[in-house]
C-alpha atoms as a PDB file:
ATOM      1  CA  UNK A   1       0.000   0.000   0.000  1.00  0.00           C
ATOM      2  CA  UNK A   2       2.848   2.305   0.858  1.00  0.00           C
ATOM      3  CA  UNK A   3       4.309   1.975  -2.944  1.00  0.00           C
ATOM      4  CA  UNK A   4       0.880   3.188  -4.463  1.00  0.00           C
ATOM      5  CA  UNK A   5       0.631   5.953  -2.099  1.00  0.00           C
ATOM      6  CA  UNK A   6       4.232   7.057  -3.031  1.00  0.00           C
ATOM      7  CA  UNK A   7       4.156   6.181  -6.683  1.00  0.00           C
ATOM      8  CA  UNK A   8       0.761   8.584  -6.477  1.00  0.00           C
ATOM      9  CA  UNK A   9       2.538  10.930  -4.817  1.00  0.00           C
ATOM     10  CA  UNK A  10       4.817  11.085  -7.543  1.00  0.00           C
ATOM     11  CA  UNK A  11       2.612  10.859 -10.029  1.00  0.00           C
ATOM     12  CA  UNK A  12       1.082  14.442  -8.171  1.00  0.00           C
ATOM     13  CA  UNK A  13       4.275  16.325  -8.393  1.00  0.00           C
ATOM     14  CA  UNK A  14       5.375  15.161 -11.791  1.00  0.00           C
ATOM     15  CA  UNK A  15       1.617  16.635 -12.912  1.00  0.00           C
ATOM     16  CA  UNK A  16       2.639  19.987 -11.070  1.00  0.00           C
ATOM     17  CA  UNK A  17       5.952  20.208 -12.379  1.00  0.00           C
ATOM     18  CA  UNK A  18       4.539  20.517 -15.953  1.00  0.00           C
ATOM     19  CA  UNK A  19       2.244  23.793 -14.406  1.00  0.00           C
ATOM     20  CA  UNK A  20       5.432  24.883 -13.569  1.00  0.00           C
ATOM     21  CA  UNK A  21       7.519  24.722 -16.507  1.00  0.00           C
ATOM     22  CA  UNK A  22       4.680  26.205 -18.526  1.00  0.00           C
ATOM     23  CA  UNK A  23       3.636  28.987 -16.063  1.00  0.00           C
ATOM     24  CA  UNK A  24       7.426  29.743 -16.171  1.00  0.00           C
ATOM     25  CA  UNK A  25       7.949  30.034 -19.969  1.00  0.00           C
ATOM     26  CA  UNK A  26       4.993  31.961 -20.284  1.00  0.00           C
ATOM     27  CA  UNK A  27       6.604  35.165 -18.272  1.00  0.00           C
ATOM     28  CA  UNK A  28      10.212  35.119 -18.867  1.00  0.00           C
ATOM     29  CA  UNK A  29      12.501  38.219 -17.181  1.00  0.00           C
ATOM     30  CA  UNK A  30       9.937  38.606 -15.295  1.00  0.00           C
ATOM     31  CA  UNK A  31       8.494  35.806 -12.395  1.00  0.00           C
ATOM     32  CA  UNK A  32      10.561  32.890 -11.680  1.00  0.00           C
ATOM     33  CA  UNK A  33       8.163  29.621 -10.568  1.00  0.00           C
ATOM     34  CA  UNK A  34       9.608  27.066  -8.359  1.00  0.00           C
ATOM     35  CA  UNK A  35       7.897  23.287  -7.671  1.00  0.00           C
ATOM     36  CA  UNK A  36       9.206  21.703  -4.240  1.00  0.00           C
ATOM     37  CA  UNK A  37       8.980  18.246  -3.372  1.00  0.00           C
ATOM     38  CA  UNK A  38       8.156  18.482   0.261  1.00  0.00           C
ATOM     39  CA  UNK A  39       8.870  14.901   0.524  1.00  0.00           C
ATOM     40  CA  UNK A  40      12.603  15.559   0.499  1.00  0.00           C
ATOM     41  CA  UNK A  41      13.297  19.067   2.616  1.00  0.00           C
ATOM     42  CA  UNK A  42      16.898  19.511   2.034  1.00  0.00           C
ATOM     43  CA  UNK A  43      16.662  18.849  -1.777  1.00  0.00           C
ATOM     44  CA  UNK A  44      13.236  20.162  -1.965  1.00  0.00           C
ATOM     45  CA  UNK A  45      13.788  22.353  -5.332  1.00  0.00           C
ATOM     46  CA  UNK A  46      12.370  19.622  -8.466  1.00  0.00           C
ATOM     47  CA  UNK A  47      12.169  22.454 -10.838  1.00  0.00           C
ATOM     48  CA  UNK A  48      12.592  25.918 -11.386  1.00  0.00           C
ATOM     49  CA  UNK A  49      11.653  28.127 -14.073  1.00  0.00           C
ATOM     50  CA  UNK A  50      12.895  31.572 -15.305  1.00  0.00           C
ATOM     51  CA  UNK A  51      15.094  31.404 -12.543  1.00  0.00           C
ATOM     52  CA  UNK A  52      15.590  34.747 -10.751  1.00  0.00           C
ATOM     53  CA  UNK A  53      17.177  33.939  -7.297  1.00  0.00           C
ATOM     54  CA  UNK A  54      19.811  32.092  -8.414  1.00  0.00           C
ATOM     55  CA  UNK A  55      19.015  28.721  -6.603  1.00  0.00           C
ATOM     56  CA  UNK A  56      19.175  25.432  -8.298  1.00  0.00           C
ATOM     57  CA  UNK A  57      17.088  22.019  -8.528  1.00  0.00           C
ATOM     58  CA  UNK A  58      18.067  20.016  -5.534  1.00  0.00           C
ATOM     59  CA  UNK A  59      18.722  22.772  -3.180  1.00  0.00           C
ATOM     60  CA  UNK A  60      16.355  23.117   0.047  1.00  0.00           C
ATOM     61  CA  UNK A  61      12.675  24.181   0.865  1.00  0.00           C
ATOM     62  CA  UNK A  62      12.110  27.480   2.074  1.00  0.00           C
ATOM     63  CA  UNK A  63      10.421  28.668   5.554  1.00  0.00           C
ATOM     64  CA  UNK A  64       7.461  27.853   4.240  1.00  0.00           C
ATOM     65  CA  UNK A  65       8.189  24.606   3.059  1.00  0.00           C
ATOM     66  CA  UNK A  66       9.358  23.158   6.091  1.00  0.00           C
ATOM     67  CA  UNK A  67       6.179  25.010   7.868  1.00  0.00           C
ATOM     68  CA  UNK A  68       4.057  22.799   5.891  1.00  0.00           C
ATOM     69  CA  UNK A  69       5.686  19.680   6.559  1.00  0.00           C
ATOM     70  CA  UNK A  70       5.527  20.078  10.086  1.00  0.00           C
ATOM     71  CA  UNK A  71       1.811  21.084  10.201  1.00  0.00           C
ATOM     72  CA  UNK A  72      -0.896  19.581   7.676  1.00  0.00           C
ATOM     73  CA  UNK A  73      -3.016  22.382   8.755  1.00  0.00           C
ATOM     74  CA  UNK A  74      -0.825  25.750   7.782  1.00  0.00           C
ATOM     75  CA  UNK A  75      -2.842  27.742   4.847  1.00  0.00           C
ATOM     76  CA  UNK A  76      -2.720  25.773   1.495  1.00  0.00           C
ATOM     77  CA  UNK A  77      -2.334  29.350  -0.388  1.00  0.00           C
ATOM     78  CA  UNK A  78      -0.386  32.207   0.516  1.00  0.00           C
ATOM     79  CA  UNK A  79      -1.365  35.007  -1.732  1.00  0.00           C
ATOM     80  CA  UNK A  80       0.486  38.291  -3.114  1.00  0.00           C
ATOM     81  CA  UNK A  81       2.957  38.214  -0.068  1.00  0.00           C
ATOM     82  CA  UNK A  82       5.999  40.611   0.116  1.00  0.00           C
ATOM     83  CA  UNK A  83       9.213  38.620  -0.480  1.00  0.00           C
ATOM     84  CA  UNK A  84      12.622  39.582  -1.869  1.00  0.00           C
ATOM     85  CA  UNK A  85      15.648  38.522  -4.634  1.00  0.00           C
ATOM     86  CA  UNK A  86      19.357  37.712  -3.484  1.00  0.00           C
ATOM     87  CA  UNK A  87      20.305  41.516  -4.844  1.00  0.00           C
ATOM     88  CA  UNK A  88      17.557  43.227  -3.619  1.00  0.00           C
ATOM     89  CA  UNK A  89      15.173  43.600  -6.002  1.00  0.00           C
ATOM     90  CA  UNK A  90      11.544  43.541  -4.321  1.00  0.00           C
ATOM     91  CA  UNK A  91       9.160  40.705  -5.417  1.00  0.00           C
ATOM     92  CA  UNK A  92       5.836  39.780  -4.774  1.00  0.00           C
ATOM     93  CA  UNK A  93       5.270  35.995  -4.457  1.00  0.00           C
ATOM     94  CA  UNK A  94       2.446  33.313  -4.206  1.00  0.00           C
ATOM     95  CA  UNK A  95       2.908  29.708  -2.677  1.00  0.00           C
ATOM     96  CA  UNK A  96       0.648  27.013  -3.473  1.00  0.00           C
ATOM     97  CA  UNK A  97       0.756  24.098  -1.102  1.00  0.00           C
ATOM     98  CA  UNK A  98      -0.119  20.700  -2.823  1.00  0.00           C
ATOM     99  CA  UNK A  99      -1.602  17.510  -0.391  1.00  0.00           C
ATOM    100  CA  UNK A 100      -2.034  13.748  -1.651  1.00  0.00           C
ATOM    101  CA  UNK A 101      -5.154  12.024  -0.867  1.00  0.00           C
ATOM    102  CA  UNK A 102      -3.684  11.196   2.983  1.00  0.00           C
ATOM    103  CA  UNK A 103      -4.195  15.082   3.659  1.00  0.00           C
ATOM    104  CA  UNK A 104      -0.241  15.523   3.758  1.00  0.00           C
ATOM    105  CA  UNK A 105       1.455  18.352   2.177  1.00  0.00           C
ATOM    106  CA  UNK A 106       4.426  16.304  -0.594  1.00  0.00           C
ATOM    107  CA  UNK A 107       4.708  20.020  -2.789  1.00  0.00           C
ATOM    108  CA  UNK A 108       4.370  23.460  -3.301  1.00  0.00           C
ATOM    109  CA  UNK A 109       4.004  25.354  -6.585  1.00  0.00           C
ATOM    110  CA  UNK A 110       5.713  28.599  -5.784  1.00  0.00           C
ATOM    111  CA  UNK A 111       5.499  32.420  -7.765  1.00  0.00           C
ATOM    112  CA  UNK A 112       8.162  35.157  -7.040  1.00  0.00           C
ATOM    113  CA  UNK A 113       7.524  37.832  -9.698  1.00  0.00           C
ATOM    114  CA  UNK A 114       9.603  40.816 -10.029  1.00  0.00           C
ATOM    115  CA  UNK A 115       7.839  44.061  -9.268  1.00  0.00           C
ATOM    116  CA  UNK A 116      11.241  45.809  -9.868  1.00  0.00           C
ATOM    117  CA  UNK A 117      10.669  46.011 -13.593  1.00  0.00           C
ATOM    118  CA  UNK A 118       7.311  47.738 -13.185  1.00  0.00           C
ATOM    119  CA  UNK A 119       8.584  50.541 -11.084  1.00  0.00           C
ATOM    120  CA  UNK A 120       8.599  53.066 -13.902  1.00  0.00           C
ATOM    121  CA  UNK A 121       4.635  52.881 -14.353  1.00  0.00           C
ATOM    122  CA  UNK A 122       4.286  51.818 -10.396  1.00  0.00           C
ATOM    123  CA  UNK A 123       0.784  54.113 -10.769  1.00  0.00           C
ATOM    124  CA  UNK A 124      -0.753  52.350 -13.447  1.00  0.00           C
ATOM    125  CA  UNK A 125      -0.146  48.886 -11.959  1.00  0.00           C
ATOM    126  CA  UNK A 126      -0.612  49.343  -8.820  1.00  0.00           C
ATOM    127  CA  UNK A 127      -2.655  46.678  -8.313  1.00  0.00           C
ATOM    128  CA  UNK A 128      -0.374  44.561  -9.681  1.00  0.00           C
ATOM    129  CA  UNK A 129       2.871  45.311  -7.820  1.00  0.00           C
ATOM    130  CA  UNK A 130       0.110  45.899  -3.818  1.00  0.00           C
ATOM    131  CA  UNK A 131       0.651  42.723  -1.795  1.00  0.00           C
ATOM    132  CA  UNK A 132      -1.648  41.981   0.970  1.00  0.00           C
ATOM    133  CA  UNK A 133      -1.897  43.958   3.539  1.00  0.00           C
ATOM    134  CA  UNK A 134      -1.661  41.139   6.005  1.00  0.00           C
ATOM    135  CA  UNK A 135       1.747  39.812   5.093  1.00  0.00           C
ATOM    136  CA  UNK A 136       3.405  43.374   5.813  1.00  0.00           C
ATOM    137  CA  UNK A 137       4.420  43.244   8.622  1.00  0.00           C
ATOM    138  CA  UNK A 138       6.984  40.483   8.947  1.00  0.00           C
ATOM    139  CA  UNK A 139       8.698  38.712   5.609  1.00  0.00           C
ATOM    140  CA  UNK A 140       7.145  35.502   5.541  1.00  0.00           C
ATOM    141  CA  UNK A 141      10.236  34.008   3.963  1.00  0.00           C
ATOM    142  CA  UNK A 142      13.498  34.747   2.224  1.00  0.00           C
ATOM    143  CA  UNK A 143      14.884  33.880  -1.019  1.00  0.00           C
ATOM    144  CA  UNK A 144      18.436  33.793  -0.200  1.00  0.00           C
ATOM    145  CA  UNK A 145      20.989  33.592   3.215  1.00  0.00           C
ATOM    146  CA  UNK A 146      20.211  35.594   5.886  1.00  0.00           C
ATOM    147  CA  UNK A 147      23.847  37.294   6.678  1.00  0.00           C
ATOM    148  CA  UNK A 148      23.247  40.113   4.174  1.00  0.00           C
ATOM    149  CA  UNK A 149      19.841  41.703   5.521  1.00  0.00           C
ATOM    150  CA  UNK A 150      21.319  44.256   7.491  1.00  0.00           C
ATOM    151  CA  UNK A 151      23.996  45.741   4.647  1.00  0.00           C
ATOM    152  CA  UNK A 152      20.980  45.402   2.116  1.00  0.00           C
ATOM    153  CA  UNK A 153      18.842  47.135   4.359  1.00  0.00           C
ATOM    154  CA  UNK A 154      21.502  50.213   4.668  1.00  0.00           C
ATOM    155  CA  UNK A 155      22.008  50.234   0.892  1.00  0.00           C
ATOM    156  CA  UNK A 156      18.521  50.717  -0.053  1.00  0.00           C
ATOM    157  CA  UNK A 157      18.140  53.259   2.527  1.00  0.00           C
ATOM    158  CA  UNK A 158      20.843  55.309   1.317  1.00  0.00           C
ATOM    159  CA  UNK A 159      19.854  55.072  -2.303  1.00  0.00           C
ATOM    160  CA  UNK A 160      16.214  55.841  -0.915  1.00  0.00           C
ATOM    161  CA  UNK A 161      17.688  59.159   0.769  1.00  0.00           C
ATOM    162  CA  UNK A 162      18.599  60.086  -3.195  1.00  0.00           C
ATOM    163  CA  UNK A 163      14.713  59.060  -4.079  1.00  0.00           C
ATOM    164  CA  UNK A 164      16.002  55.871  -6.021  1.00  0.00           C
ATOM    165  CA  UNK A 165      16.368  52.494  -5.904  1.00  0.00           C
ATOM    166  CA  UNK A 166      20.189  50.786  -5.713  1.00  0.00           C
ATOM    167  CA  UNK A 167      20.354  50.216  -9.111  1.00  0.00           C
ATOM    168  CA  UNK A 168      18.895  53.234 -10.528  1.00  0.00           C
ATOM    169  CA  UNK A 169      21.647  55.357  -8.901  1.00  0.00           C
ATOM    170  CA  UNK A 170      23.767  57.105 -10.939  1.00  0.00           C
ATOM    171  CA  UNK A 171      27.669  56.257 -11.515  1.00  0.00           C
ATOM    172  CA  UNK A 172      28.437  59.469  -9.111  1.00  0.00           C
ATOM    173  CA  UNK A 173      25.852  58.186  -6.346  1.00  0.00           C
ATOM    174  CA  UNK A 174      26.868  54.764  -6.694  1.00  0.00           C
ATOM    175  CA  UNK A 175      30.104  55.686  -6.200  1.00  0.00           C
ATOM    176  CA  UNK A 176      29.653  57.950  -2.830  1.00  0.00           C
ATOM    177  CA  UNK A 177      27.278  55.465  -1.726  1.00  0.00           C
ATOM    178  CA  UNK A 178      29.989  52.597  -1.657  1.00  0.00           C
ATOM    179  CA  UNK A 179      32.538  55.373   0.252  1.00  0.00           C
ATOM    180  CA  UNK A 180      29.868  55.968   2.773  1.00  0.00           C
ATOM    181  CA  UNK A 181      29.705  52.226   3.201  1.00  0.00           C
ATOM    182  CA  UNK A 182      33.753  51.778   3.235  1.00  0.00           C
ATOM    183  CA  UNK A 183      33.733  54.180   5.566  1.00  0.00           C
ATOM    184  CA  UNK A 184      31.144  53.018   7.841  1.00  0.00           C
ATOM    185  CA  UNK A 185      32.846  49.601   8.153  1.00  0.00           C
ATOM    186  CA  UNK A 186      30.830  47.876   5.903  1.00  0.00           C
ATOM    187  CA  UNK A 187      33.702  46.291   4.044  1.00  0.00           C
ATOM    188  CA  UNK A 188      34.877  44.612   7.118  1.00  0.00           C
ATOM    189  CA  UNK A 189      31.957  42.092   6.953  1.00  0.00           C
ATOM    190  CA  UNK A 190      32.089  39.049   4.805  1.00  0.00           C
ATOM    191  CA  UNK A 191      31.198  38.798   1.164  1.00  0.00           C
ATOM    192  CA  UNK A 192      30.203  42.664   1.480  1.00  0.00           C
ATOM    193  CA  UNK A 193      31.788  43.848  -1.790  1.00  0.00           C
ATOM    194  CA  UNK A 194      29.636  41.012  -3.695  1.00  0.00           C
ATOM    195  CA  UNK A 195      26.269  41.656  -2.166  1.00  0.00           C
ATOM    196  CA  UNK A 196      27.138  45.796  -2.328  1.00  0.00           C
ATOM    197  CA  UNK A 197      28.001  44.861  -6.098  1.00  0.00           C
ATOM    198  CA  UNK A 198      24.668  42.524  -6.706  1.00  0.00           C
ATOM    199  CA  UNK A 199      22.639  45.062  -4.582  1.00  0.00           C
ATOM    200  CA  UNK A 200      24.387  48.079  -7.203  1.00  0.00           C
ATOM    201  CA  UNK A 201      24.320  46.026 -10.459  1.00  0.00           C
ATOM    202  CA  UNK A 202      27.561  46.290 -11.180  1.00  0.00           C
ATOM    203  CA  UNK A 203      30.716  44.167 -10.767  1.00  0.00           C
ATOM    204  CA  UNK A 204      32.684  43.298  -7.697  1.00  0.00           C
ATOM    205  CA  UNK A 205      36.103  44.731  -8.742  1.00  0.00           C
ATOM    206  CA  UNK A 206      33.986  48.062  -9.614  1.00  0.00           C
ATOM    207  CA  UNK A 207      32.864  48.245  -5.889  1.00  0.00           C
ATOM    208  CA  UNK A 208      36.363  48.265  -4.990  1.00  0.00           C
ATOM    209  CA  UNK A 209      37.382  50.984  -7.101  1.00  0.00           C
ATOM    210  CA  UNK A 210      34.449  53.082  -6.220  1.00  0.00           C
ATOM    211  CA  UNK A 211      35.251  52.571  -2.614  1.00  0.00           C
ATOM    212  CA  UNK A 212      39.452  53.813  -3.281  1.00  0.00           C
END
């Protein structure tokens, strides 16, 4: 009995992962969709589509992956939720939980679109880019490794002191903005010049000139 219920299980995901692909292909540059198999947490990732974050198949479920492993009961959809990208770019996601006919959760169909892109015409799709009011005040989940939340934090502060984003900074801003940083301490943390150069959108050894 235990083989059909896995072999259905599997037969659940591999139908989901097709959603995935196609959902994927049909908005390219802009949202990235992600299938999990819940089944196996710490290579939950079974496909990923128009991949934005920079994670790969086999790498782990998210916070709200393991959340619905451990209870059968946590919300099936989480809608329009605030999330964020590895350089900082903000996203609005969707994650669809997925149960077999035992009531268990084995996947989760998940949508991270990039509201970044829209920013120029943020008025007009408003709608669009609004997540629920709900979700605001605490990320439900994050897209990449926790260690650079505090420097991204400071960057898009700064760049929101000069009424842009990071990467809409100009050379000149970019460039005091990364001496502010340097001299702030900034550089002393780990990995800083990469995440200052993914959060600026340009390249590592151009952080390090900017900050001479």
């Amino acid at each position: 009995m235990e083989g059909v219920v896995g072999g259905a299980d599997e037969h659940l995901i591999s139908e989901a992962e097709k959603i995935a692909v196609a959902l994927g292909r049909m908005f390219p540059g802009l949202c990235e969709v992600v299938l999990h198999d819940l089944r196996d947490p710490r290579h939950a990732i079974r496909a990923i589509e128009n991949n934005l974050s920079g994670r790969r198949v086999g790498d782990s479920a998210t916070e709200l992956g393991l959340a619905r492993i451990a209870d059968p009961d946590y919300p099936s959809v989480l809608q329009n939720y605030p999330n964020r990208f590895p350089d900082g770019r903000p996203a609005k996601s969707t994650s669809i939980g997925i149960k077999n006919t035992a009531g268990e959760y084995v996947a989760a169909l998940c949508l991270n679109l990039d509201v970044s892109v829209l920013s120029p015409v943020t008025l007009a799709l408003s709608n669009l880019v609004a997540t629920d009011t709900e979700h605001r005040d605490q990320p439900l989940e994050t897209l990449r490794d926790r260690t650079t939340r505090e420097l991204r934090q400071v960057v898009e502060e700064l760049a929101a002191e000069r009424a842009a984003t990071p990467r809409s900074l100009s050379r000149p801003d970019k460039k005091e903005l990364v001496r502010q940083l340097h001299r702030d301490g900034w550089f002393d943390s780990r990995d800083a010049a990469q995440t200052i150069a993914d959060l600026l959108g340009v390249s590592r050894a151009t952080v390090y000139n900017y900050s001479k």
